[in-house]
Protein backbone atom coordinates (compact mmCIF):
# COMPACT_ATOMS: atom_id res chain seq x y z
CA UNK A 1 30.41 63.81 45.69
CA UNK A 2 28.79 66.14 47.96
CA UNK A 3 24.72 67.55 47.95
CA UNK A 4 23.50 70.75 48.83
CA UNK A 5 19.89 70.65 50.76
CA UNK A 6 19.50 73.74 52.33
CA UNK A 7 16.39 74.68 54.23
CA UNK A 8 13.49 75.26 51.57
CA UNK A 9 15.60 77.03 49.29
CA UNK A 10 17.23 76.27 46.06
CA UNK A 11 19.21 79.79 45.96
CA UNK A 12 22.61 78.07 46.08
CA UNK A 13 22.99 75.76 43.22
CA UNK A 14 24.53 77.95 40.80
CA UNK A 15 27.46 78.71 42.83
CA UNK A 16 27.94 75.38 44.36
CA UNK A 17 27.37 74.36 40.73
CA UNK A 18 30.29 76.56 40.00
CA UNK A 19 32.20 75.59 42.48
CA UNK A 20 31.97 72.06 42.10
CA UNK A 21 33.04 72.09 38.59
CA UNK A 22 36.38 74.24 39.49
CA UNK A 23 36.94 71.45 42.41
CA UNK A 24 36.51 68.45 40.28
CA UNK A 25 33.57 67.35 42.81
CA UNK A 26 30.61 65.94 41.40
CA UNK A 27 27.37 68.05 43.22
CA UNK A 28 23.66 66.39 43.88
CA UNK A 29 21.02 69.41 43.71
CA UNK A 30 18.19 69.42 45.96
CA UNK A 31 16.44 71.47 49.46
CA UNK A 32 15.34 70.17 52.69
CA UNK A 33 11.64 71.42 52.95
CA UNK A 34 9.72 71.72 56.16
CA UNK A 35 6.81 69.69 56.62
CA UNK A 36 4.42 68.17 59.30
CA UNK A 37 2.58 64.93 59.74
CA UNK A 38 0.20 64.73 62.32
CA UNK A 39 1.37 67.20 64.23
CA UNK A 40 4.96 66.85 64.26
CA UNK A 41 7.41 69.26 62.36
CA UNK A 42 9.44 66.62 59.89
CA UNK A 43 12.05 67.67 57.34
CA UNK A 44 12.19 65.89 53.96
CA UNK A 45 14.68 65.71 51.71
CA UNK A 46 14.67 65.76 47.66
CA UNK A 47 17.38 65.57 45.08
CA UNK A 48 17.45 67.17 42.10
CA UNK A 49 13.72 68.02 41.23
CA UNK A 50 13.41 70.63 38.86
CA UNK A 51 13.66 74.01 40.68
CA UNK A 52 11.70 75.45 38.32
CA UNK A 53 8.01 73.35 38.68
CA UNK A 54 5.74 75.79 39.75
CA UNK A 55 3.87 73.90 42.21
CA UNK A 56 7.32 73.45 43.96
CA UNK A 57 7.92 77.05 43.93
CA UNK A 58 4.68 77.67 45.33
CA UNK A 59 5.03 75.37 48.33
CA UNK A 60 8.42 77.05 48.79
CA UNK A 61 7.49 80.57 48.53
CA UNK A 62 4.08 79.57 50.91
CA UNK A 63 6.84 78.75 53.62
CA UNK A 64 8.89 81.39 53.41
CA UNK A 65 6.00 83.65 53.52
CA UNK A 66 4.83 81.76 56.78
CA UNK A 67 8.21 81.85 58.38
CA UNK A 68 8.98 85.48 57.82
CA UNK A 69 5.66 86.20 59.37
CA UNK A 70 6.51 84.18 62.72
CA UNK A 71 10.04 85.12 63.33
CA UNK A 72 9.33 89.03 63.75
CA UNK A 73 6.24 87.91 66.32
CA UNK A 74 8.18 85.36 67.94
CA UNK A 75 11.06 88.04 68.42
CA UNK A 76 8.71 90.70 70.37
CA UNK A 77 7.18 88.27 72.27
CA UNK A 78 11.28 87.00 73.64
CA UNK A 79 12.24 90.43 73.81
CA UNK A 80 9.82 91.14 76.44
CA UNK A 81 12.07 89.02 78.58
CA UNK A 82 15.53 89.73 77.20
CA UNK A 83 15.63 93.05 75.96
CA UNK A 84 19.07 92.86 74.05
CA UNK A 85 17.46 90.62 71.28
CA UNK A 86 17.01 92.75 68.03
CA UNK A 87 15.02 91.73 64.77
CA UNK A 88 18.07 92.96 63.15
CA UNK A 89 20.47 91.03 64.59
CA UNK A 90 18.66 88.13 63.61
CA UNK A 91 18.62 89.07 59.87
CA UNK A 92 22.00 89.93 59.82
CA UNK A 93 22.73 86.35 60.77
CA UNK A 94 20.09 84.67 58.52
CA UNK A 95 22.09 86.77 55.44
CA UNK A 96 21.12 85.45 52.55
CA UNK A 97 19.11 82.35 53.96
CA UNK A 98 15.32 81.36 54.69
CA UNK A 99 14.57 83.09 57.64
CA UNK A 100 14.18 80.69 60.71
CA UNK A 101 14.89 79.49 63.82
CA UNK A 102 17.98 78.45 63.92
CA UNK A 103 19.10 82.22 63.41
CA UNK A 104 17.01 83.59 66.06
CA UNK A 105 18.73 80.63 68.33
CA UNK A 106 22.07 82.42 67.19
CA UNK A 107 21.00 86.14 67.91
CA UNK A 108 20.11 84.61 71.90
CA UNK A 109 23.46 82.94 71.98
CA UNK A 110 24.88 86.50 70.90
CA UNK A 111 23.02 88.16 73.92
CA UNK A 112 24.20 85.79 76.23
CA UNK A 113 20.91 84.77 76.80
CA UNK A 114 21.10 80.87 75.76
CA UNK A 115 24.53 78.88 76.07
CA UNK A 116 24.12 77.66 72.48
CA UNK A 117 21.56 76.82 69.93
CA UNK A 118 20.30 73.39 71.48
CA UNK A 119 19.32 75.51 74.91
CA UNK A 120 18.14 78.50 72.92
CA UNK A 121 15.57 75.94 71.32
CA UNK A 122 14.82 74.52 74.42
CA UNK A 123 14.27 77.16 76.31
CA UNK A 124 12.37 79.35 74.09
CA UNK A 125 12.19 78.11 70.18
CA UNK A 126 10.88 74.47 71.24
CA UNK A 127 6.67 73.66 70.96
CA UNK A 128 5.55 74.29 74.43
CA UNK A 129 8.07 77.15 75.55
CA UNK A 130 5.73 80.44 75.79
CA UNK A 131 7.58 82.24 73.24
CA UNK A 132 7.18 79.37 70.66
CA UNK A 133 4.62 80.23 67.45
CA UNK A 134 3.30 77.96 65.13
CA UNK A 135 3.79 78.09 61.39
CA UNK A 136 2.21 76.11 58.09
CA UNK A 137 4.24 73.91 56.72
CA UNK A 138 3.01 71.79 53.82
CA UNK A 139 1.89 68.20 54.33
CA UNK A 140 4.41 65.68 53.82
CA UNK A 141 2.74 63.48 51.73
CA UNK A 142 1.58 66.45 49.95
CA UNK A 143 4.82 67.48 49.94
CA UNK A 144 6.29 64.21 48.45
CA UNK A 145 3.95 64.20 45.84
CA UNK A 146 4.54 67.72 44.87
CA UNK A 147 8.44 66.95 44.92
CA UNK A 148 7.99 63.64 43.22
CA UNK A 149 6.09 65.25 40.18
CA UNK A 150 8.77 67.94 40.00
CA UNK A 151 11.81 64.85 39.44
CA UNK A 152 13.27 64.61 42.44
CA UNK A 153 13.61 61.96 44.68
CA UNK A 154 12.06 61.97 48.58
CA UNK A 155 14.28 60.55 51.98
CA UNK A 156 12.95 61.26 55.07
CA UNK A 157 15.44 62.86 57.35
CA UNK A 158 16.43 61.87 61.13
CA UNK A 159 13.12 60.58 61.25
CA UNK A 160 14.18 59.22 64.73
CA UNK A 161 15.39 62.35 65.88
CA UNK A 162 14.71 65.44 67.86
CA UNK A 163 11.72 63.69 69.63
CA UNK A 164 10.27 62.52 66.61
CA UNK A 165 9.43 58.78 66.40
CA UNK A 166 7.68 57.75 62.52
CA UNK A 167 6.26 54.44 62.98
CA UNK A 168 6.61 51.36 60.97
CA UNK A 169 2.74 51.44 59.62
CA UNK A 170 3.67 55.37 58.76
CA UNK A 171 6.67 54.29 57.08
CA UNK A 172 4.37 51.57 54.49
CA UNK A 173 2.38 54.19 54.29
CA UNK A 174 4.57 57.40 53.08
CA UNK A 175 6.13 54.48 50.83
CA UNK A 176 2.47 54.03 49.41
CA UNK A 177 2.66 57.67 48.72
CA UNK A 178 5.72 57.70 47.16
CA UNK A 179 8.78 58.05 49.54
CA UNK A 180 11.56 56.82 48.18
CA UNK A 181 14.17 56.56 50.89
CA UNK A 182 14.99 57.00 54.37
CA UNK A 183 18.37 59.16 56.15
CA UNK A 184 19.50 55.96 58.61
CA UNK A 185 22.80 57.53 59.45
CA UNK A 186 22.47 60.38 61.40
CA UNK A 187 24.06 62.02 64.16
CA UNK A 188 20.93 62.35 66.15
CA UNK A 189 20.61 58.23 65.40
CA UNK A 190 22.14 55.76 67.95
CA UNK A 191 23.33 52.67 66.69
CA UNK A 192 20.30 50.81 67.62
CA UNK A 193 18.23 53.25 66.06
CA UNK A 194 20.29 53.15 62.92
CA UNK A 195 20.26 49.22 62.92
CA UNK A 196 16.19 49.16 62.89
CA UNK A 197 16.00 52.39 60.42
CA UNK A 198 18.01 50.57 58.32
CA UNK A 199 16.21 47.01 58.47
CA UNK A 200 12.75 49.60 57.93
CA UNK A 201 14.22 50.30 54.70
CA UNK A 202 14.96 47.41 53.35
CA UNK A 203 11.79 45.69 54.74
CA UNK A 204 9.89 48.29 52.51
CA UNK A 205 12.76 48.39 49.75
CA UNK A 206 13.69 51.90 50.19
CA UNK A 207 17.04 53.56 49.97
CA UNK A 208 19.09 53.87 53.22
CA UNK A 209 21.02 57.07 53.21
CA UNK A 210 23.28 59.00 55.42
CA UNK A 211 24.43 62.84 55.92
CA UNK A 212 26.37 65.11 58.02
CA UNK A 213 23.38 67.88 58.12
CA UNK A 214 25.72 70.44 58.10
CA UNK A 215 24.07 73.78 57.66
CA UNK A 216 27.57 75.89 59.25
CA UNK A 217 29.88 76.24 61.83
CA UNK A 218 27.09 77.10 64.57
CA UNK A 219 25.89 73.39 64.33
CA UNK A 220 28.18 70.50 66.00
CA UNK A 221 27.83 68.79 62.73
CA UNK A 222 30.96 68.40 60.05
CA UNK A 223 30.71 68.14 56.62
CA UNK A 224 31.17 64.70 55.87
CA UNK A 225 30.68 63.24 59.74
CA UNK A 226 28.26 61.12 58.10
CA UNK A 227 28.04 59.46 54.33
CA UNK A 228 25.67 57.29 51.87
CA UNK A 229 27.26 53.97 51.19
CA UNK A 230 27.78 54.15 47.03
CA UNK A 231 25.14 51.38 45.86
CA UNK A 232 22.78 53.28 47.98
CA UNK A 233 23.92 56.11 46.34
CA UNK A 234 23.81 54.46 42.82
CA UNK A 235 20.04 53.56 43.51
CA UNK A 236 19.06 57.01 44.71
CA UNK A 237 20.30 58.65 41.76
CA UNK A 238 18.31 56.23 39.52
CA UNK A 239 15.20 57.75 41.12
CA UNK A 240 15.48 61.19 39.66
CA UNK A 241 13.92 62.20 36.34
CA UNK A 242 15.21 65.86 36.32
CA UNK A 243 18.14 66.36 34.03
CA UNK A 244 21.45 67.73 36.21
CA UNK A 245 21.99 69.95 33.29
């Protein structure tokens, strides 16, 4: 079993759907969207809503709007410094994808400006670096709800990682809105870190999920480095109303 969450994007399904029937491999639909909460950028994670509720492909096509906006501005304003970085480079990388900043990251690594995409963030892709822009992102309880009423069902990702730090009274409280689970195993998660996500969730009775976050061979991350344990994958997919179709 294997599920597809790319960044705020659905495009995919079809031919992983394809593919996953050829290969025998049984495929969980669903996107990673974008959100903040009190100032912090979060990423949420929902499986199989219904790709096709409108207020989901509002919020989606809202942040693809706002990110093709920034990346363009966020490109003149590095290029000022290192010359060699080209708007098209970057959408040559991006391909197909949401534009973002992960493939600007991989146009500086290309001029030999950044060592990889970790120091490209840091040094000019991070809040606080100069060259950083802001962007809207929806809500995240917002966003729950919206992905809640279009079937799918909401885990928080790497909550404790990437400086990000969701307390225990946020956790009750994104519960109370209708979180259903939170990603404990993570690569960005130290064992301590993973032993306290995973007592959160069970403290609040949520599911406790794990994943590789692989989004390609410019991350670290393998397909498969980290799994969900089946009951908690058994519970999850209870959650869902959408039909897999």
């Amino acid at each position: 079993m294997v599920a597809l969450t790319d960044h705020d994007t659905t495009v995919g399904s079809a031919e992983a759907s394809a593919a996953a029937a050829t290969h025998g491999i049984e495929l969980v639909r669903g996107l990673e969207v974008s959100v903040e909460d009190a100032g912090q950028g979060l990423h949420l994670l929902a499986y199989e809503p219904d790709p096709d509720d409108q207020d989901l492909r509002n919020m989606v096509a809202r942040t693809i709007e706002a990110r093709d906006s920034r990346i363009p501005l966020m490109v003149e304003k590095i290029a000022a410094e290192i010359p060699a970085l080209r708007l098209d480079d970057v959408l040559e990388i991006a391909g197909t994808a949401v534009l973002g900043r992960p493939h600007l990251a991989d146009a500086l690594v290309r001029t030999g400006a950044a060592r990889d995409r970790r120091s490209a963030f840091a040094a000019y892709l991070a809040p606080g670096c100069p060259t950083y822009l802001e962007t809207w992102s929806p809500p995240l309880d917002e966003a729950i709800g919206i992905l809640q009423s279009a079937g799918g069902a909401t885990v928080l990702a790497h909550s404790w990682g990437r400086g990000s730090h969701v307390t225990l009274e946020r956790f009750r409280e994104l519960k109370a809105a209708g979180l259903q689970g939170i990603e404990v195993d993570h690569v960005e998660h130290d064992q301590e870190a993973r032993r306290q996500l995973r007592q959160v969730a069970a403290d609040l009775d949520l599911v406790a999920t794990g994943s590789s976050d692989y989004h390609g061979d410019r991350k670290p991350n393998r397909l498969g480095c980290e799994t969900t344990a089946e009951e908690e994958y058994l519970w999850v997919s209870s959650l869902w109303v959408g039909s897999k179709g």
